[in-house]
Protein backbone atom coordinates (compact mmCIF):
# COMPACT_ATOMS: atom_id res chain seq x y z
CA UNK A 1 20.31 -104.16 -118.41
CA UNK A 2 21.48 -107.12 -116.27
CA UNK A 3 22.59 -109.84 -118.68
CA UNK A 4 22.55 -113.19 -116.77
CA UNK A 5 25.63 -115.12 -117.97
CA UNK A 6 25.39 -118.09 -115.10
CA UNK A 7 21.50 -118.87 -114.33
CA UNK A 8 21.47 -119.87 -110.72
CA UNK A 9 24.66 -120.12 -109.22
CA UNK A 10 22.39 -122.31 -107.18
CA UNK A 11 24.93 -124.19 -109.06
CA UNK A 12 26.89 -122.90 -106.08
CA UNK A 13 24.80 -125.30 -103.74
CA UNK A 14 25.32 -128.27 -105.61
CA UNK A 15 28.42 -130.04 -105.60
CA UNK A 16 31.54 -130.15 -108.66
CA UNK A 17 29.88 -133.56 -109.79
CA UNK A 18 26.52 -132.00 -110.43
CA UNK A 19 28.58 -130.27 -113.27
CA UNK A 20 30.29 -131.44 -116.68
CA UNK A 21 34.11 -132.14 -115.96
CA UNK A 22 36.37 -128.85 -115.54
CA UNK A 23 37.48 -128.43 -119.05
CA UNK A 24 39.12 -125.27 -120.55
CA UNK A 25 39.82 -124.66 -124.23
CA UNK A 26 42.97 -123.14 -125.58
CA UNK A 27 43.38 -122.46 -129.53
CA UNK A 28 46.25 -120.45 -131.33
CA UNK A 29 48.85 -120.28 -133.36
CA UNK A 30 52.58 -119.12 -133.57
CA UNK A 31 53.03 -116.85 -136.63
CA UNK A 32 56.77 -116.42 -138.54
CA UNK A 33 57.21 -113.41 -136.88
CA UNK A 34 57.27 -114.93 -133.41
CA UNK A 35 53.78 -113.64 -132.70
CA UNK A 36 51.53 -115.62 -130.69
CA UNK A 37 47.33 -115.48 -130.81
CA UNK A 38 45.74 -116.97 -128.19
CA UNK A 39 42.14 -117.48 -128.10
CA UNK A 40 41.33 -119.31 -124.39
CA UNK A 41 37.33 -120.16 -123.04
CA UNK A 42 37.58 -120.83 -119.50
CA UNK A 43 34.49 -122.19 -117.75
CA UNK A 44 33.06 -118.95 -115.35
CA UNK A 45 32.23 -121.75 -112.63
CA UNK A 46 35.49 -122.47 -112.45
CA UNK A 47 36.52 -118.80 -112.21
CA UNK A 48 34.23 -118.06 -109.63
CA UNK A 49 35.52 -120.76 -107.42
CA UNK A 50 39.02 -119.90 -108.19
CA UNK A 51 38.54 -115.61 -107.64
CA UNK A 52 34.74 -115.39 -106.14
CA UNK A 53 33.29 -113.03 -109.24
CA UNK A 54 29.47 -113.21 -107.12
CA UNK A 55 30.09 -109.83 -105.22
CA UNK A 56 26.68 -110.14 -103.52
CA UNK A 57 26.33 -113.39 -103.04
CA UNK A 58 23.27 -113.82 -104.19
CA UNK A 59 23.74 -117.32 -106.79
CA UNK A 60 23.37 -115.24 -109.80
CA UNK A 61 26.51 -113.79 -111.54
CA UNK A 62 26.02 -110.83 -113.56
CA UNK A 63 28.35 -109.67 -116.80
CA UNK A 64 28.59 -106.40 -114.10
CA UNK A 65 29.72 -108.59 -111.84
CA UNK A 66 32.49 -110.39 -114.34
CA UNK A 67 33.73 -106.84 -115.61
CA UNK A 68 33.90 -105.54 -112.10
CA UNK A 69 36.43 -108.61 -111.55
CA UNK A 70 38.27 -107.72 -115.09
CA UNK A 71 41.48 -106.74 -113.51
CA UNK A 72 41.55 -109.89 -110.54
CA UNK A 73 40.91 -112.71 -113.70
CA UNK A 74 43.44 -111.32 -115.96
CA UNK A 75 45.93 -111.11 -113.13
CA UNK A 76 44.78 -114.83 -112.21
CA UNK A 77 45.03 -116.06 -115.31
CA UNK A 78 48.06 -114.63 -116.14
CA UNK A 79 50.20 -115.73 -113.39
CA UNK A 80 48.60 -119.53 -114.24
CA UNK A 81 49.57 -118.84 -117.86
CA UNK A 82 53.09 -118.49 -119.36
CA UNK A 83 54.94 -119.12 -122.35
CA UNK A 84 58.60 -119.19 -122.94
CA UNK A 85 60.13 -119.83 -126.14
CA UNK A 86 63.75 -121.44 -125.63
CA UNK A 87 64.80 -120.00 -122.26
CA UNK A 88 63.20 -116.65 -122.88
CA UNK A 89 59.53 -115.60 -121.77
CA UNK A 90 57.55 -114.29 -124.05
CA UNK A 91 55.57 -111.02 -123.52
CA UNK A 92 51.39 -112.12 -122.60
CA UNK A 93 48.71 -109.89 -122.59
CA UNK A 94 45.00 -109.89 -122.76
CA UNK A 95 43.79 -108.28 -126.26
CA UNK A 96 40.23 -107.65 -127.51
CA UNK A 97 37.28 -107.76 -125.74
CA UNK A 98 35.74 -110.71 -123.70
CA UNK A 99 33.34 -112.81 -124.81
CA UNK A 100 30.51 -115.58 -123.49
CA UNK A 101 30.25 -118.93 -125.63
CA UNK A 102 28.33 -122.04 -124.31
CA UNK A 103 29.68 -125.84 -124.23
CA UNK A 104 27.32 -128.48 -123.23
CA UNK A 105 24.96 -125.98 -121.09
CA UNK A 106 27.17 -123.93 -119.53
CA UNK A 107 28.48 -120.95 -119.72
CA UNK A 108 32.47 -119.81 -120.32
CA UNK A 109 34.50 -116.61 -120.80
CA UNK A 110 36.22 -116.19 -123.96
CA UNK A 111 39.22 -113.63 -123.47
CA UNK A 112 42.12 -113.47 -126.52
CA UNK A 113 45.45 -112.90 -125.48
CA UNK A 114 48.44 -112.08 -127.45
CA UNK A 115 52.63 -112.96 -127.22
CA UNK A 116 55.43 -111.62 -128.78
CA UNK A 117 58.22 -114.44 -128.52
CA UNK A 118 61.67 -115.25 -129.84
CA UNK A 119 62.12 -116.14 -133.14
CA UNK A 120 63.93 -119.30 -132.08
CA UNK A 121 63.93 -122.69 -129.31
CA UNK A 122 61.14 -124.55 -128.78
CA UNK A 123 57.70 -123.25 -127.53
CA UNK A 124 56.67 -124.01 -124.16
CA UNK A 125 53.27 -123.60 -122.31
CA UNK A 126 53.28 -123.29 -118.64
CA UNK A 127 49.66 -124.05 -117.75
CA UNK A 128 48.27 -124.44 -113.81
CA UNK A 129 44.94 -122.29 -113.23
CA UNK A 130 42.28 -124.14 -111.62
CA UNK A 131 44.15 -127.23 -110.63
CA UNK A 132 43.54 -126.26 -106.56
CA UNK A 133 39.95 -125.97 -106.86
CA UNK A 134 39.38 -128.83 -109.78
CA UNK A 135 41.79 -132.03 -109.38
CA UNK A 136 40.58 -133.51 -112.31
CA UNK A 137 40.69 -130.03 -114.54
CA UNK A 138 41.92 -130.31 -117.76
CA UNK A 139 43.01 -128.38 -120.70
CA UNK A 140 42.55 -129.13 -124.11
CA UNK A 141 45.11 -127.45 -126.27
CA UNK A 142 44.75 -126.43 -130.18
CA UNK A 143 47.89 -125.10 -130.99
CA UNK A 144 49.35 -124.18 -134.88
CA UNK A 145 52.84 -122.92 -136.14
CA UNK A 146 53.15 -121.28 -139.51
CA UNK A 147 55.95 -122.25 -141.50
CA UNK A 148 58.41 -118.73 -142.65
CA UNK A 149 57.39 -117.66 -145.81
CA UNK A 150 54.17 -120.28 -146.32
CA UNK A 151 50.85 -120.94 -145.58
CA UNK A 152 51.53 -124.51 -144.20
CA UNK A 153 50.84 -125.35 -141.14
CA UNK A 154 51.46 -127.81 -138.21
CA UNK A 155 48.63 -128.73 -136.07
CA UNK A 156 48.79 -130.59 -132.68
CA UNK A 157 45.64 -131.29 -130.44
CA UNK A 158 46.64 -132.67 -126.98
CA UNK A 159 45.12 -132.82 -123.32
CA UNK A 160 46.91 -130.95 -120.29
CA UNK A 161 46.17 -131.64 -116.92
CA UNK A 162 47.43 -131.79 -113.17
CA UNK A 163 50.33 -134.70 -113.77
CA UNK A 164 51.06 -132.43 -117.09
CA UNK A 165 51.43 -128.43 -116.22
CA UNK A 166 54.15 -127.78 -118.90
CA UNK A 167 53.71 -129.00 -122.68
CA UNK A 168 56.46 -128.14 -125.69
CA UNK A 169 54.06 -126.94 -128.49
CA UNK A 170 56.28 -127.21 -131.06
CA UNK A 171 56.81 -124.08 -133.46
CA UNK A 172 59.15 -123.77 -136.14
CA UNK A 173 61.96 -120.86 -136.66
CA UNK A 174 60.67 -117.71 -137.15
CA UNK A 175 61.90 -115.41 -140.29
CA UNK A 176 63.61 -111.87 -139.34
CA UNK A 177 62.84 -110.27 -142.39
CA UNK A 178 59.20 -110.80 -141.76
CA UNK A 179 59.63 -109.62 -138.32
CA UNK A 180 61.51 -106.79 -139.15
CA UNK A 181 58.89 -105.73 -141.86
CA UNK A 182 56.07 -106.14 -139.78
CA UNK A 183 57.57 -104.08 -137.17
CA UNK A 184 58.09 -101.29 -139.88
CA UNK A 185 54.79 -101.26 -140.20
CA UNK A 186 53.92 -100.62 -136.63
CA UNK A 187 56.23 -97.55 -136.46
CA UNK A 188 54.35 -96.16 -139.56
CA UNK A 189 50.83 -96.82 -138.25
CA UNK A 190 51.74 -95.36 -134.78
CA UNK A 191 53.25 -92.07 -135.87
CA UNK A 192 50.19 -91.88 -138.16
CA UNK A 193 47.63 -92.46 -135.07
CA UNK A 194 49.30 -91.06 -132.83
CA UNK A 195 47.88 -87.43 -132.77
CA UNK A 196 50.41 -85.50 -130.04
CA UNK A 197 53.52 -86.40 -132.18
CA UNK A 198 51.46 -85.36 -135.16
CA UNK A 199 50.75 -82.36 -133.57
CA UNK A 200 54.29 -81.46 -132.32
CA UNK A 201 55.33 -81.57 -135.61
CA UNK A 202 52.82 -79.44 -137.06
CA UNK A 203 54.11 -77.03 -134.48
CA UNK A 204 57.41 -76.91 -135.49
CA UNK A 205 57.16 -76.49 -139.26
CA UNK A 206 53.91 -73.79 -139.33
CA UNK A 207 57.03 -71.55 -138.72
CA UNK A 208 59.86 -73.29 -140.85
CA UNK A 209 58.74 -71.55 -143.65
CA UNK A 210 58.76 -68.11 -141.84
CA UNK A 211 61.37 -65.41 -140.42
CA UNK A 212 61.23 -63.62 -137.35
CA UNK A 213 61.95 -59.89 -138.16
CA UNK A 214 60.61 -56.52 -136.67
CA UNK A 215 59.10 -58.69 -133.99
CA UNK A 216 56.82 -59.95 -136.56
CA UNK A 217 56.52 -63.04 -138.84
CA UNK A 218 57.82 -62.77 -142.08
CA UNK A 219 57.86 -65.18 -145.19
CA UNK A 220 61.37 -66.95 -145.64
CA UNK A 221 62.14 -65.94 -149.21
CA UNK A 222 64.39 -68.81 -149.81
CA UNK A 223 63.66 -72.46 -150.41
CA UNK A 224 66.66 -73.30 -149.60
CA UNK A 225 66.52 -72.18 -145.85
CA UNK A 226 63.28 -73.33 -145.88
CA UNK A 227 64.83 -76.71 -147.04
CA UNK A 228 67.21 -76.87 -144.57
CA UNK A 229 65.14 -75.31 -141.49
CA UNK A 230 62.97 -78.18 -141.99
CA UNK A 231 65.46 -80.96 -142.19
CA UNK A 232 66.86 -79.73 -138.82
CA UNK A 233 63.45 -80.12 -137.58
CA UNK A 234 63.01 -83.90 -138.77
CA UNK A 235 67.10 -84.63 -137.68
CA UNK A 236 67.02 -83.27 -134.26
CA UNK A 237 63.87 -85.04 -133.54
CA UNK A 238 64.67 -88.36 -135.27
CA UNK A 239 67.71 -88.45 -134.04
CA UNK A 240 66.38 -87.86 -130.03
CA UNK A 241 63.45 -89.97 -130.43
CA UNK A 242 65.80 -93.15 -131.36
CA UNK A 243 68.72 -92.63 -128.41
CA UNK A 244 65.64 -92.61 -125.33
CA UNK A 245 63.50 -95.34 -127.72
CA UNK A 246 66.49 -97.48 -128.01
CA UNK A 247 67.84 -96.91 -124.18
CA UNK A 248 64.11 -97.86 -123.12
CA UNK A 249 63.93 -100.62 -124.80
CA UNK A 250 67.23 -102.09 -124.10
CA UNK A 251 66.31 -101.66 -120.64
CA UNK A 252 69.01 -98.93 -120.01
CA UNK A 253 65.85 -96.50 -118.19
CA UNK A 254 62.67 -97.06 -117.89
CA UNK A 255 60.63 -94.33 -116.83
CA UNK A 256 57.01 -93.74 -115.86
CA UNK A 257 54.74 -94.16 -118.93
CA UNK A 258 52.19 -91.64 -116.91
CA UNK A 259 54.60 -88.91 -116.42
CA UNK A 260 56.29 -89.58 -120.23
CA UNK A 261 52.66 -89.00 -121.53
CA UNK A 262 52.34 -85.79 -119.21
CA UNK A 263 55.88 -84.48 -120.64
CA UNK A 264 54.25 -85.10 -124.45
CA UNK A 265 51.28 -83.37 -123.96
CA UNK A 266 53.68 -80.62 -122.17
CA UNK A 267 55.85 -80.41 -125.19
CA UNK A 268 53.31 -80.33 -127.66
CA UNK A 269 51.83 -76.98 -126.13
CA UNK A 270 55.23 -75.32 -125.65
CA UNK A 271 55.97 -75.77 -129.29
CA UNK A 272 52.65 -74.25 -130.08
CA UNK A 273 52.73 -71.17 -127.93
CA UNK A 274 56.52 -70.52 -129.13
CA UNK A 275 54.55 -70.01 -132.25
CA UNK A 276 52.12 -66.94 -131.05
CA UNK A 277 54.67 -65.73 -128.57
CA UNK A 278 58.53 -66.71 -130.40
CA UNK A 279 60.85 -67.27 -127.14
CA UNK A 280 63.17 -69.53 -129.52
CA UNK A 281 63.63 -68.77 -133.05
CA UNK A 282 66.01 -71.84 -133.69
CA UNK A 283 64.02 -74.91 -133.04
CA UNK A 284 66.10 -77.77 -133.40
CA UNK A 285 67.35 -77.39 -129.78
CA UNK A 286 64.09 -77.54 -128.46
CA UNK A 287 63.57 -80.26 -131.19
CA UNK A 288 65.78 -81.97 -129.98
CA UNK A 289 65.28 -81.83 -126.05
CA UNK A 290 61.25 -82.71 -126.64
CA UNK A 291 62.27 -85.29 -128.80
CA UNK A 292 64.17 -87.33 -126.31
CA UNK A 293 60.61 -87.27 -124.08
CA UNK A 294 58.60 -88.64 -127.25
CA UNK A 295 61.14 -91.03 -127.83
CA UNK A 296 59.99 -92.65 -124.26
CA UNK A 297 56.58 -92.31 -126.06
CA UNK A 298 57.33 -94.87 -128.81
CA UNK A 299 59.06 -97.08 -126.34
CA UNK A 300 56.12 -97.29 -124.52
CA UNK A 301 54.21 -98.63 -127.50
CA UNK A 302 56.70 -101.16 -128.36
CA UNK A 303 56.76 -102.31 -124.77
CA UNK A 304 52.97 -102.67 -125.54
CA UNK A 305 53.84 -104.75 -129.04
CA UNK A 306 56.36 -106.57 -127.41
CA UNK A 307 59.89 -107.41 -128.95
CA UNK A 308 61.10 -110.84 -129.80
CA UNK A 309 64.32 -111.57 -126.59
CA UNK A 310 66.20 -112.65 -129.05
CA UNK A 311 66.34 -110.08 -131.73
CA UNK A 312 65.49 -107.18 -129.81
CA UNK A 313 68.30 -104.54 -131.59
CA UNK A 314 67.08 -105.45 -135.21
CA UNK A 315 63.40 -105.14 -134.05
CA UNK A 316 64.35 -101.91 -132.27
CA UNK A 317 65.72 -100.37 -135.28
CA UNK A 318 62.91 -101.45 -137.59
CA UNK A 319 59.76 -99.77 -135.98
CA UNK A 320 62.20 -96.32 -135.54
CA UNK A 321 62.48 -96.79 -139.53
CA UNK A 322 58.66 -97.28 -139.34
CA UNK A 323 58.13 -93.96 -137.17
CA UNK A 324 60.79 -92.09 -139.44
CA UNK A 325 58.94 -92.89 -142.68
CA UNK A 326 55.24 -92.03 -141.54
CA UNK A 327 57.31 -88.92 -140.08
CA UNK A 328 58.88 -87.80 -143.76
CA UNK A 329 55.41 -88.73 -145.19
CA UNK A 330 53.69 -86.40 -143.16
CA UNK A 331 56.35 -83.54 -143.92
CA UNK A 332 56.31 -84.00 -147.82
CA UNK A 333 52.47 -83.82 -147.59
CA UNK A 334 52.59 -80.36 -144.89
CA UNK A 335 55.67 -78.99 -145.96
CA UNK A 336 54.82 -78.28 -149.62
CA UNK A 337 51.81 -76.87 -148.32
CA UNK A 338 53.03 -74.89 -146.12
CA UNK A 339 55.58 -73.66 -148.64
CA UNK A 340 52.83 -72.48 -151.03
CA UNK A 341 50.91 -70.33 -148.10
CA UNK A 342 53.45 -68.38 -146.51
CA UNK A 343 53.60 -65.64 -148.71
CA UNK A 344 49.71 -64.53 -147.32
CA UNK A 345 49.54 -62.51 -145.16
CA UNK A 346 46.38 -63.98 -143.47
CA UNK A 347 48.57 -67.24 -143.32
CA UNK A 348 51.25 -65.64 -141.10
CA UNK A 349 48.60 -63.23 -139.20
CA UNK A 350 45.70 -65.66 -138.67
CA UNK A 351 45.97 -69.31 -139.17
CA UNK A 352 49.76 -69.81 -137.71
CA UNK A 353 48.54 -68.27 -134.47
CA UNK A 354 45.23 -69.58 -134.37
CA UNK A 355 46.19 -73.11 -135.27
CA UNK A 356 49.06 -72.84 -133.01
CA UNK A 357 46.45 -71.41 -130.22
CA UNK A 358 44.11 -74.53 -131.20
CA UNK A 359 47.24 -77.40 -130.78
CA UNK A 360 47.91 -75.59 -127.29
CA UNK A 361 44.56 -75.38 -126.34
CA UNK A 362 44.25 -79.22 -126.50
CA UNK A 363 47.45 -80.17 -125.88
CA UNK A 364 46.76 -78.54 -122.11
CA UNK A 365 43.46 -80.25 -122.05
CA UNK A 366 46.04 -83.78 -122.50
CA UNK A 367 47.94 -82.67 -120.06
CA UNK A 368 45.39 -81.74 -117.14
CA UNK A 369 43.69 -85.70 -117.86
CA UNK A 370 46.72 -87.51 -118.46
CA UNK A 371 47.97 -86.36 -114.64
């Protein structure tokens, strides 16, 4: 269905004064943790002037037309758009999905965007989209700053415009416990949605609780090597997963997210099949080399979440203490489990190499659409 968000771009014909003033709305607010939420309405006159979103030129602009266009506005807008807090950008990205509102009969985009900043220095807005097409454009600004630790606010309502590109917004020190705690969190909800690391270490401990012997799978009488197999498990991989996370996020290597997401899908199936057909018996080696690829996994997510400039070490450390506990959760919920079955037979004959047959199966199917 063709959902008309501009009637008659037969505004195009008429001239900029046949049109309210250029006006574009900005609201947010700057959260203890250095976390910024942007919510910005931008008139879709204005971006059509500025990036030409009417492909066909026929005076009628389609939501087809503005999606088609996603990637050329958000690149627009975000080289018009910056914020710095101190001397240090912060990271800006589009987040959620776009929008259409209405102010005095016309149309506008509304498109969130998100910033992870230093906790510290004075935020700055760098603002100077649509000034070349629209002179007289201006931006009014709706900005808040939570206080560490409280609900109070500040509020500040001001007007920029061509003579005023850059504005301090204000924003008072952020709290690094809060930080830190909410970036515990994010490690825990990652390694619990994120389905190939689950999936690795499924892998690995279907087996922990087994013995090769007589080229067959046997149960591992003792708890105690059971124990300890699977605490070699989590240590080699916790322990790879934080050196390439850290390095990547300190800026020491940064590889190619689409080849890092390849390599986990890769290592995911490996550790499967070793499963049906045992190449390596001791798997904290392997463990350990796969973990150093996932680790680039999780920096790629924190890339995403950003890291506050100035506190990027503590930050660092806290979501790898987020990923580590969702990681022991998930092995005191399998692990017990896993503990109980391997004594049946149809365990060590049937659902270790069918599950492990399953994993690969779809672990190839990652890799094949993630190249």
């Amino acid at each position: 269905m063709r959902f008309y968000l501009l009637v008659l771009l037969g505004v195009l014909s008429f001239s900029a004064q046949a049109h309210q003033l250029s006006t574009a709305y900005l609201s947010g607010d700057l959260g203890a943790t250095g976390k910024v939420q942007l919510e910005l309405q931008t008139r879709l006159y204005d971006l059509e002037r500025a990036v030409g979103m009417d492909t066909n030129r026929d005076g009628e602009l389609l939501w087809g037309e503005v999606l088609d266009n996603a990637a050329t506005l958000e690149t627009y807008l975000q080289d018009r758009i910056n914020l710095r807090r101190g001397d240090r950008p912060c990271n800006l990205s589009f987040a959620g999905p776009w929008k259409v509102d209405e102010h005095y009969g016309e149309a506008y985009l509304v498109t969130s965007l998100q910033a992870q900043c230093p906790l510290s220095g004075d935020l700055t807005l760098v603002y100077q989209a649509f000034f070349e097409q629209q002179p007289e454009h201006k931006l009014l600004v709706n900005f808040r700053s939570e206080a560490p630790g409280s609900s109070d606010t500040d509020s500040s309502y001001r007007v920029m415009d061509r003579s005023q590109q850059e504005m301090i917004l204000g924003g008072r020190e952020g709290n690094l416990m809060l930080t830190i705690k909410d970036f515990v969190k994010e490690g825990i909800v990652h390694i619990w949605i994120g389905l190939d690391h689950i999936l690795f270490l499924v892998s690995l401990l279907l087996t922990s609780v087994l013995m090769r012997a007589s080229g067959q799978w046997q149960p591992e009488v003792s708890v105690r090597r059971v124990v300890t197999n699977a605490v070699w498990i989590v240590t080699a991989f916790t322990l790879a997963h934080s050196v390439t996370l850290t390095a990547t996020a300190l800026g020491w290597v940064q590889p190619s997210s689409r080849w890092v997401e390849v390599a986990i899908a890769l290592s995911v199936a490996l550790a499967a099949l070793n499963n049906v057909f045992p190449v390596v018996t001791r798997l904290s080696g392997i463990t350990f080399a796969f973990g150093l690829i996932h680790g680039f996994g999780f920096a790629g997510v924190l890339g995403e979440l950003g890291v506050p400039a100035d506190q990027v070490l503590p930050t660092v450390l806290a979501f790898n203490l987020g990923v580590e506990i969702g990681q022991l959760a998930i092995v005191l919920v399998l692990l017990p489990c896993l503990m109980l079955l391997r004594h049946y037979r149809w365990f060590r004959g049937i659902l270790v190499p069918a599950a492990s047959v399953l994993i690969a199966g779809l672990a190839i199917y990652w890799v094949m659409t993630r190249m």
